[in-house]
C-alpha atoms as a PDB file:
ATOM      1  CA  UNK A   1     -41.719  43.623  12.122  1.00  0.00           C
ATOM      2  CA  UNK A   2     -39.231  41.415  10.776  1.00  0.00           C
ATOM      3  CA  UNK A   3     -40.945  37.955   9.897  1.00  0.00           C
ATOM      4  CA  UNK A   4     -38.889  35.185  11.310  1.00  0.00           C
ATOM      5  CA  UNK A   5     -38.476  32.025   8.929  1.00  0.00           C
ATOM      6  CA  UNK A   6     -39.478  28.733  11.070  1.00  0.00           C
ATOM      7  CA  UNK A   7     -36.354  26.547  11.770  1.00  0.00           C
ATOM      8  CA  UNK A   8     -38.381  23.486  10.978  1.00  0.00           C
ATOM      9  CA  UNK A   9     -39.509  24.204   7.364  1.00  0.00           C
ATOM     10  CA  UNK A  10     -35.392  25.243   6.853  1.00  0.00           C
ATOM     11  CA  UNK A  11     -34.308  21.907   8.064  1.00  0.00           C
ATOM     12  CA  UNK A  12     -37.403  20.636   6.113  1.00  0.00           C
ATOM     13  CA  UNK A  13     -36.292  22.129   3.022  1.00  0.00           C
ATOM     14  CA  UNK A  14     -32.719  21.302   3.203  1.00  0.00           C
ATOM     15  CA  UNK A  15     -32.998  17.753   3.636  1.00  0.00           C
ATOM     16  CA  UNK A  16     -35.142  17.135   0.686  1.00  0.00           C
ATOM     17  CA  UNK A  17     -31.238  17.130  -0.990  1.00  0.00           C
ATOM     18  CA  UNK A  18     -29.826  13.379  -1.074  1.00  0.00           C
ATOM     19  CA  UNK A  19     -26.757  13.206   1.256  1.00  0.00           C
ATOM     20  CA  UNK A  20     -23.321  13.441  -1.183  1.00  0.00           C
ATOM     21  CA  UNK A  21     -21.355   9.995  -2.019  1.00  0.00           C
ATOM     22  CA  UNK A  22     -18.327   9.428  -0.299  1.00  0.00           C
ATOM     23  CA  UNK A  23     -16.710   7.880  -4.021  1.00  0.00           C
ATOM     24  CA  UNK A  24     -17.625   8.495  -7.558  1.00  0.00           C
ATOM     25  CA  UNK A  25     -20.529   5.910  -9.067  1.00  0.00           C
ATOM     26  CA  UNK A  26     -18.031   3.537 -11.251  1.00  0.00           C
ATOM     27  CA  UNK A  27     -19.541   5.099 -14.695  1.00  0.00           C
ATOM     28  CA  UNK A  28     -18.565   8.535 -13.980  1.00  0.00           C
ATOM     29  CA  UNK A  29     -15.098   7.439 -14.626  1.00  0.00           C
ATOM     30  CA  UNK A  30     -13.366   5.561 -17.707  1.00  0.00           C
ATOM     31  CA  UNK A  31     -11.139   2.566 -18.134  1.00  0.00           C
ATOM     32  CA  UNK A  32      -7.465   3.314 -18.029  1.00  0.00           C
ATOM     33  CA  UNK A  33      -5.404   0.437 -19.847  1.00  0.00           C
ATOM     34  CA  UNK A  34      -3.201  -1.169 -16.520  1.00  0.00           C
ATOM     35  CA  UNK A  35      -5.566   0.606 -14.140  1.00  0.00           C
ATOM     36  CA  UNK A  36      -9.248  -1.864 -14.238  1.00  0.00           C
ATOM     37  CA  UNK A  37      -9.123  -3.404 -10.976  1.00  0.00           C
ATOM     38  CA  UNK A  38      -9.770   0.838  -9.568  1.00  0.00           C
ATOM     39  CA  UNK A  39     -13.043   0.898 -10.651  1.00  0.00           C
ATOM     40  CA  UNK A  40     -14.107  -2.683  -9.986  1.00  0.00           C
ATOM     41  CA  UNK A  41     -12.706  -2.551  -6.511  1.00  0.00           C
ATOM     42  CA  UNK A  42     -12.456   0.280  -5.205  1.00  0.00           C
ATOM     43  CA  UNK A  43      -8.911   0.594  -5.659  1.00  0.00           C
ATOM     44  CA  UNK A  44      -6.324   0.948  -2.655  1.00  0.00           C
ATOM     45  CA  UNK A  45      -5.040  -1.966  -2.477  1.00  0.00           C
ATOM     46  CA  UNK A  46      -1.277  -2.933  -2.591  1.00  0.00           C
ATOM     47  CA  UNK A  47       0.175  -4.221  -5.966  1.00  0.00           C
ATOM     48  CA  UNK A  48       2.003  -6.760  -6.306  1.00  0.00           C
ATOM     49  CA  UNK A  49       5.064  -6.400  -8.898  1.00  0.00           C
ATOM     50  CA  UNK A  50       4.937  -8.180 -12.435  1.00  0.00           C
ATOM     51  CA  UNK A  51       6.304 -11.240 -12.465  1.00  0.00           C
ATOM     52  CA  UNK A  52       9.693 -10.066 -14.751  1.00  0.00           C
ATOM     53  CA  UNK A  53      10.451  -7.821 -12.305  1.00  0.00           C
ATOM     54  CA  UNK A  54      10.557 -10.537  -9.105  1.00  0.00           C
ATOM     55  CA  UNK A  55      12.712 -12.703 -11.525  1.00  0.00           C
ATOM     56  CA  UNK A  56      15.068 -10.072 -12.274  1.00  0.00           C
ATOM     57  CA  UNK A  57      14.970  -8.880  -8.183  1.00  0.00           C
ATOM     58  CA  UNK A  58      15.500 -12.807  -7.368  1.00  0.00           C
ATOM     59  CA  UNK A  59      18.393 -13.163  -9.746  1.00  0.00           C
ATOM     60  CA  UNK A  60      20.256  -9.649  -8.421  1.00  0.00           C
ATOM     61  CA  UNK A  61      19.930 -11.794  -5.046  1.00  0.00           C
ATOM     62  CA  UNK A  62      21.476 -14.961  -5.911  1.00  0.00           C
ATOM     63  CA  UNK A  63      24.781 -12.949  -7.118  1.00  0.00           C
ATOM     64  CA  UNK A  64      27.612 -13.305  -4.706  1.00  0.00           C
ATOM     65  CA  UNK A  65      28.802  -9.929  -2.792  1.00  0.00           C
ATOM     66  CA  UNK A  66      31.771  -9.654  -1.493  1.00  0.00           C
ATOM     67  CA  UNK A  67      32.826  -7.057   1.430  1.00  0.00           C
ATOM     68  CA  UNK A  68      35.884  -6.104   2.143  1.00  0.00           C
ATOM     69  CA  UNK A  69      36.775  -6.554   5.911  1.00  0.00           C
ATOM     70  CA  UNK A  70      39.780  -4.887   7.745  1.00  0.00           C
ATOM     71  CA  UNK A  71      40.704  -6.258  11.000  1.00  0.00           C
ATOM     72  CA  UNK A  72      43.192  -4.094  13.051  1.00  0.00           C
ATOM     73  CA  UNK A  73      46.195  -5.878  14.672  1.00  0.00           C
ATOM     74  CA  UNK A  74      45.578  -6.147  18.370  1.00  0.00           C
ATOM     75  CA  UNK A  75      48.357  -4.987  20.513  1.00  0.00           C
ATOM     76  CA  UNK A  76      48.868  -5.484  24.502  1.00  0.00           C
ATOM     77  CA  UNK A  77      48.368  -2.140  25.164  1.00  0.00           C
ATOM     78  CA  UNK A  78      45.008  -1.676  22.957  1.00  0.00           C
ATOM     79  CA  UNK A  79      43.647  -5.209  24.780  1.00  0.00           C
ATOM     80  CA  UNK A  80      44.250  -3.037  28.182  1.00  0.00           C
ATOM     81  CA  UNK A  81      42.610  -0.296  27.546  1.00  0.00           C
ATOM     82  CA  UNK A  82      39.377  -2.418  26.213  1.00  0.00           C
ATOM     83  CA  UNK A  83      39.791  -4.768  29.483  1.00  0.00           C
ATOM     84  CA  UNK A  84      39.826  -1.254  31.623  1.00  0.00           C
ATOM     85  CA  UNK A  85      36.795   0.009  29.549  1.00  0.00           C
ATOM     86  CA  UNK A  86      34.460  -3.314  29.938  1.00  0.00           C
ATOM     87  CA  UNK A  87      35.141  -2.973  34.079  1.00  0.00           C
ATOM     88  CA  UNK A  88      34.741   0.411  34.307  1.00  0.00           C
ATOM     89  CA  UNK A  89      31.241  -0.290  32.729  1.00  0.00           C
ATOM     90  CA  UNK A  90      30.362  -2.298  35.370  1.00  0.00           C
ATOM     91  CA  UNK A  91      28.875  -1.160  38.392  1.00  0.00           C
ATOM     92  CA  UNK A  92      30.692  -3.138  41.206  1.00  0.00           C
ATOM     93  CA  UNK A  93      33.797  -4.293  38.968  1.00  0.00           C
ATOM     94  CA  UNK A  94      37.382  -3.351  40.566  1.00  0.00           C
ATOM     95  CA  UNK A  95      39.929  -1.983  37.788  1.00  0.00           C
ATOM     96  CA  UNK A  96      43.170  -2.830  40.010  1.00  0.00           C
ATOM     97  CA  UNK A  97      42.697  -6.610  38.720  1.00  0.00           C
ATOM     98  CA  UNK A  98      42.547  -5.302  35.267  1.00  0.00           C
ATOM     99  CA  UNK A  99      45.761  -2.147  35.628  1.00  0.00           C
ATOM    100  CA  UNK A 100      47.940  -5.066  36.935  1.00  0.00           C
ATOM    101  CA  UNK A 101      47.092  -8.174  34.561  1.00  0.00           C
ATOM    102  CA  UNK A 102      49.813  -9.508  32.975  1.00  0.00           C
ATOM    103  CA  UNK A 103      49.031 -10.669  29.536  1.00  0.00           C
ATOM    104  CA  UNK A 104      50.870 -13.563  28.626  1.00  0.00           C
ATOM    105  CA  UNK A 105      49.402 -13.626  24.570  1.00  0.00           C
ATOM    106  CA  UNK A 106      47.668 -12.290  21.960  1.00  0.00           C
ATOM    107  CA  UNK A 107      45.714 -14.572  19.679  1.00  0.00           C
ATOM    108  CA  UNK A 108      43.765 -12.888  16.798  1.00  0.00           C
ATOM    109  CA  UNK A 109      40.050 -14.264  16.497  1.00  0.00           C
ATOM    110  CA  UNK A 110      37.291 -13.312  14.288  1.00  0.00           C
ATOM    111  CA  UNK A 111      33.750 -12.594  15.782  1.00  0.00           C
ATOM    112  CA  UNK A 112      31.032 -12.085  14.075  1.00  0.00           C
ATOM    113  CA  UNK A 113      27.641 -10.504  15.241  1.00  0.00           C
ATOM    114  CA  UNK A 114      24.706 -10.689  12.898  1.00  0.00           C
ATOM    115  CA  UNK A 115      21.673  -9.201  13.312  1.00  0.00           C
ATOM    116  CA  UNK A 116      18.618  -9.847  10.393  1.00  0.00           C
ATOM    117  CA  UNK A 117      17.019  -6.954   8.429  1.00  0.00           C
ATOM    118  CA  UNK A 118      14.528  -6.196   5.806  1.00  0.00           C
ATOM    119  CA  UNK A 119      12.863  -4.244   4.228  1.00  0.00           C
ATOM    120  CA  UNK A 120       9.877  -4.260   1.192  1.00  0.00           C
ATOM    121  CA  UNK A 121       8.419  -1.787  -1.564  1.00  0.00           C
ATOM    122  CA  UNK A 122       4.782  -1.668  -2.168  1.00  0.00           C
ATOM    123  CA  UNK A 123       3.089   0.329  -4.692  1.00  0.00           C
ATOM    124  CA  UNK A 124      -0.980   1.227  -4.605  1.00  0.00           C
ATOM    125  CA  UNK A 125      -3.144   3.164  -6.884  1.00  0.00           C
ATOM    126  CA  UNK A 126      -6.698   4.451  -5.959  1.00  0.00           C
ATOM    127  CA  UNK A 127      -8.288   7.965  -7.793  1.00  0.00           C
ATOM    128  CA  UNK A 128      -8.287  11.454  -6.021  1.00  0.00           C
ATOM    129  CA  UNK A 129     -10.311  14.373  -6.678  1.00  0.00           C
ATOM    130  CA  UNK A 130      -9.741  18.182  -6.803  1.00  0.00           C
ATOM    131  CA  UNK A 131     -11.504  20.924  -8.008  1.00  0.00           C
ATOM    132  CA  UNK A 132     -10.828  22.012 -11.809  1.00  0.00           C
ATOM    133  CA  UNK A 133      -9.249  25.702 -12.341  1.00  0.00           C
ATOM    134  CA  UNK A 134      -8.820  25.462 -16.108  1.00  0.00           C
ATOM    135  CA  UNK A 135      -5.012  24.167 -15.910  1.00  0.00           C
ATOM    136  CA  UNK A 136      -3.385  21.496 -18.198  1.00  0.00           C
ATOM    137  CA  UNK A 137      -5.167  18.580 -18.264  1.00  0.00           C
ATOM    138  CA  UNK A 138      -2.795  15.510 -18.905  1.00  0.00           C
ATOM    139  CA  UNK A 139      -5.522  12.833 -20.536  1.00  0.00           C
ATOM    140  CA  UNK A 140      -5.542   9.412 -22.169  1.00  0.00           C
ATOM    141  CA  UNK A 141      -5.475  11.663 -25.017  1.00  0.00           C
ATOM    142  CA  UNK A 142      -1.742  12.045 -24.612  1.00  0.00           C
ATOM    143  CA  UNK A 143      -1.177   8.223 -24.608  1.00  0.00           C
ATOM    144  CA  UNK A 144      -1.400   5.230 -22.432  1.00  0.00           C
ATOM    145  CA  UNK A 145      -0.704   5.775 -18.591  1.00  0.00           C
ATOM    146  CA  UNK A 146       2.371   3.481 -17.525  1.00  0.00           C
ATOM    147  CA  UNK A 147       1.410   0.479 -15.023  1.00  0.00           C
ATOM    148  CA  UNK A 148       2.072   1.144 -11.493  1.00  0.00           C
ATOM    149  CA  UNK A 149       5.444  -0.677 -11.184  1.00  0.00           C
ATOM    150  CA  UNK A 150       6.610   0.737 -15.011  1.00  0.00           C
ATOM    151  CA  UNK A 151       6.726   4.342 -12.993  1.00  0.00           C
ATOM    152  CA  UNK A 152      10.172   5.429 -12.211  1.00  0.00           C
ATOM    153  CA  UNK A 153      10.877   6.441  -8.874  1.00  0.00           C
ATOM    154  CA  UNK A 154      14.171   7.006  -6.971  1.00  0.00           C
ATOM    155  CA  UNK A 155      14.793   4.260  -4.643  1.00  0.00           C
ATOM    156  CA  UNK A 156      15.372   5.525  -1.249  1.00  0.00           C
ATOM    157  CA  UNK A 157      18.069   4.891   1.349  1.00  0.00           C
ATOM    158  CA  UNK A 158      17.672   1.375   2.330  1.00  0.00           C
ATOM    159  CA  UNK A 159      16.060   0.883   5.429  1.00  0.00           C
ATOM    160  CA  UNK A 160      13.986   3.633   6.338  1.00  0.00           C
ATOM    161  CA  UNK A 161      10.958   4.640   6.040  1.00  0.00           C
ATOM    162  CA  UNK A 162       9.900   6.680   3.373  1.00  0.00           C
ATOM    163  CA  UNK A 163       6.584   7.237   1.140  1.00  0.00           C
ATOM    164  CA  UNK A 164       6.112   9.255  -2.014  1.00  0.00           C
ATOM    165  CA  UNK A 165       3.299  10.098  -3.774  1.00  0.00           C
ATOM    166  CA  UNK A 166       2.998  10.329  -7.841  1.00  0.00           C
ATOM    167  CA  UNK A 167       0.387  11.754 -10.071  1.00  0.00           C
ATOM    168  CA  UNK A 168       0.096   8.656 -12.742  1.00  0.00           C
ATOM    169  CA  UNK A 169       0.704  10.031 -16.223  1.00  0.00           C
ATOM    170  CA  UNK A 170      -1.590  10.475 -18.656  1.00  0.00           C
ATOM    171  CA  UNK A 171      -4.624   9.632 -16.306  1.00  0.00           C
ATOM    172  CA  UNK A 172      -6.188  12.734 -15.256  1.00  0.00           C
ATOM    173  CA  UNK A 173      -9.916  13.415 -16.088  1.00  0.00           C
ATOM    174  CA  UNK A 174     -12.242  16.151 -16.081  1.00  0.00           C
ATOM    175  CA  UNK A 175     -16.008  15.253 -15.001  1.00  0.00           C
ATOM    176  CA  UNK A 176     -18.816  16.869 -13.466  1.00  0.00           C
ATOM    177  CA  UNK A 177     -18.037  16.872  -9.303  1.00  0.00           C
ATOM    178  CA  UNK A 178     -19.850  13.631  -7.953  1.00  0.00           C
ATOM    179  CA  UNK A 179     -20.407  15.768  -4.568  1.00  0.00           C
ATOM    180  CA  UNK A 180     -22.236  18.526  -5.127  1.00  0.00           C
ATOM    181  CA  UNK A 181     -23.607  16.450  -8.655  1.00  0.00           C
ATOM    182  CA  UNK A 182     -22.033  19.762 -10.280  1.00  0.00           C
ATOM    183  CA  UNK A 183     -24.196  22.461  -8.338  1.00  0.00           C
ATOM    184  CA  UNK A 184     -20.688  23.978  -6.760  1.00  0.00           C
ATOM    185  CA  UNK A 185     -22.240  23.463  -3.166  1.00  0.00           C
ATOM    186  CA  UNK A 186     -23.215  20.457  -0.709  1.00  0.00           C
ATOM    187  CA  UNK A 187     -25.206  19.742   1.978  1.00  0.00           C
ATOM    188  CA  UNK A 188     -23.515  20.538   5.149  1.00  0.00           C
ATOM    189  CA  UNK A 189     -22.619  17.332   7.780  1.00  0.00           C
ATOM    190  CA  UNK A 190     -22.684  19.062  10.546  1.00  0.00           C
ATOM    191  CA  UNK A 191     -25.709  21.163  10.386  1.00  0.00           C
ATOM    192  CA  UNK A 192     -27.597  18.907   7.791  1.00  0.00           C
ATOM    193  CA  UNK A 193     -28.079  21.971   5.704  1.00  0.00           C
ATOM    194  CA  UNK A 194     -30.272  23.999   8.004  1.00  0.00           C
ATOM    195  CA  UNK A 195     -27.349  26.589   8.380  1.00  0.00           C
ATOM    196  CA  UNK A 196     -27.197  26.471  12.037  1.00  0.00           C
ATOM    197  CA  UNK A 197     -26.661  24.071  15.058  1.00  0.00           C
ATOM    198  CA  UNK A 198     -28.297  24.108  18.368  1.00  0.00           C
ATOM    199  CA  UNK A 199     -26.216  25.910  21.203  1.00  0.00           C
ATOM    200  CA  UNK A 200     -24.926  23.039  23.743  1.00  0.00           C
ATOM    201  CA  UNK A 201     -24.794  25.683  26.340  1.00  0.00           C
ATOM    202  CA  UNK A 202     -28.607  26.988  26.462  1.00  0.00           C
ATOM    203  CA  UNK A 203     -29.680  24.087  24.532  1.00  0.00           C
ATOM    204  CA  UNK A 204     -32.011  26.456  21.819  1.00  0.00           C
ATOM    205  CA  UNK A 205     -33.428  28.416  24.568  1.00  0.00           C
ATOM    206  CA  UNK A 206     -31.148  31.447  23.322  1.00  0.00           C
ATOM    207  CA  UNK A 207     -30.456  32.428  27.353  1.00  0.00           C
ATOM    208  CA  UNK A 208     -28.612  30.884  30.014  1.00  0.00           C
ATOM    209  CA  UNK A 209     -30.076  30.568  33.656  1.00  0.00           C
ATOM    210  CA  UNK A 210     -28.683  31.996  36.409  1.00  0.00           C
ATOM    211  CA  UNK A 211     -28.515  29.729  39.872  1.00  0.00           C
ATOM    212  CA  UNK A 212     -27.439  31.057  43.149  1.00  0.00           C
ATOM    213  CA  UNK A 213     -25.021  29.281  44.912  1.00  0.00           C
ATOM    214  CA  UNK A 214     -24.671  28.818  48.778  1.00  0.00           C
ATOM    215  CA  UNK A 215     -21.153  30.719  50.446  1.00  0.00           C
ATOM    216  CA  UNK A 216     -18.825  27.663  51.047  1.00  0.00           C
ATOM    217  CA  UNK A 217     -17.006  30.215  53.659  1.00  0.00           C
ATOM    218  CA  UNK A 218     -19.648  31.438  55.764  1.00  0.00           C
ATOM    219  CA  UNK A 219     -22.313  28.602  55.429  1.00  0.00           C
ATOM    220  CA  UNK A 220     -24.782  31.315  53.538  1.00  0.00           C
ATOM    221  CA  UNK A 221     -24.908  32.959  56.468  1.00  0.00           C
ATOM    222  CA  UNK A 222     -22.722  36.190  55.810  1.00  0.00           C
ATOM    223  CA  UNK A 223     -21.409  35.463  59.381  1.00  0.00           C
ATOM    224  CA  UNK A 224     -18.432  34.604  60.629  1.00  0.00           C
ATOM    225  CA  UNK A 225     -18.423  33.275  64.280  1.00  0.00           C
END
């Protein structure tokens, strides 16, 4: 006879192991030059760029640009057609006004239409974690790890939205997994390390009970009048 282990002294002997930290405790990981605000924070928070930088940005701003602008010459014909084209937009607008208008003169104005848009960088550093497979480890022990804004990274096309992701050089580390505290293996979230959940549909009874249901056609009668 097969001896069946109580579920109780599983879940019992399970949860005797502490739950596993969501971040690393703040010793597990050194000091990077540039980088001390991760570990006293939290890090994940926007940077905000060195003050050179915004004085350089500011002074690029203040230079004057200059566009070149080509304005067609306007001719009767061309004014007709963009007359026709605004009426014939219009629901209940007759053309016949427009086909027969006599235009008497031309006078060449400039219009301008200007519409306001920005756009920002932000940069953000916070640690990530993945599990070691004995590749190249790139260490303080290959120098000091740039600051965030000293990383080069192509600017993209103005305007839209766009989001890149860099490893920071010269920062990677190699500790002990502050999950599993090293064991290769962690409790379980959803089970809570008992290795199986209860059934929603028989609740742990392991069978499912069977109810008989009145005919909706005949009444339960098996009759038909």
């Amino acid at each position: 006879m097969d001896h069946e282990q109580n579920e109780d002294d599983t879940i019992l002997d399970l949860e005797s192991e502490p739950e596993s930290p969501l971040a690393p405790p703040a010793d597990l990981l050194e000091q990077l030059d540039g980088y001390e605000w991760t570990l006293r924070d939290g890090g994940g928070k926007n940077l905000p760029p060195p003050a050179d930088l915004l004085r350089k940005l500011s002074e690029e701003r203040n230079r004057p640009i200059f566009l070149e602008h080509r304005i067609p010459t306007m001719t009767e014909d061309m004014a007709r057609i963009a007359f026709l084209s605004f009426v014939n937009s219009k629901c209940c607008y007759g053309n016949k006004a427009a086909g027969e208008l006599v235009i008497q003169n031309l006078r060449q104005m400039t219009v301008y239409r200007y519409r306001l848009e920005t756009y920002h960088e932000s940069r953000l550093s916070e640690w990530t974690f993945q599990p070691f497979t004995n590749n190249l480890v790139d260490g303080p022990q290959n120098g000091a790890s740039p600051r965030p804004w000293d990383i080069k990274v192509q600017a993209p096309p103005m305007f839209q939205d766009d989001t890149k992701k860099f490893r920071v050089p010269h920062s990677s580390l190699v500790k002990a997994c502050h999950k599993c505290q090293g064991r290769g293996r962690h409790k379980c979230s959803a089970c809570h390390g008992a290795g199986r959940m209860r059934c929603v549909t028989c609740s742990g009874a392991r069978h499912r009970k069977k109810q008989q249901k009145r005919c909706k056609m005949r009444s339960g009668t098996g009759r038909k009048r």
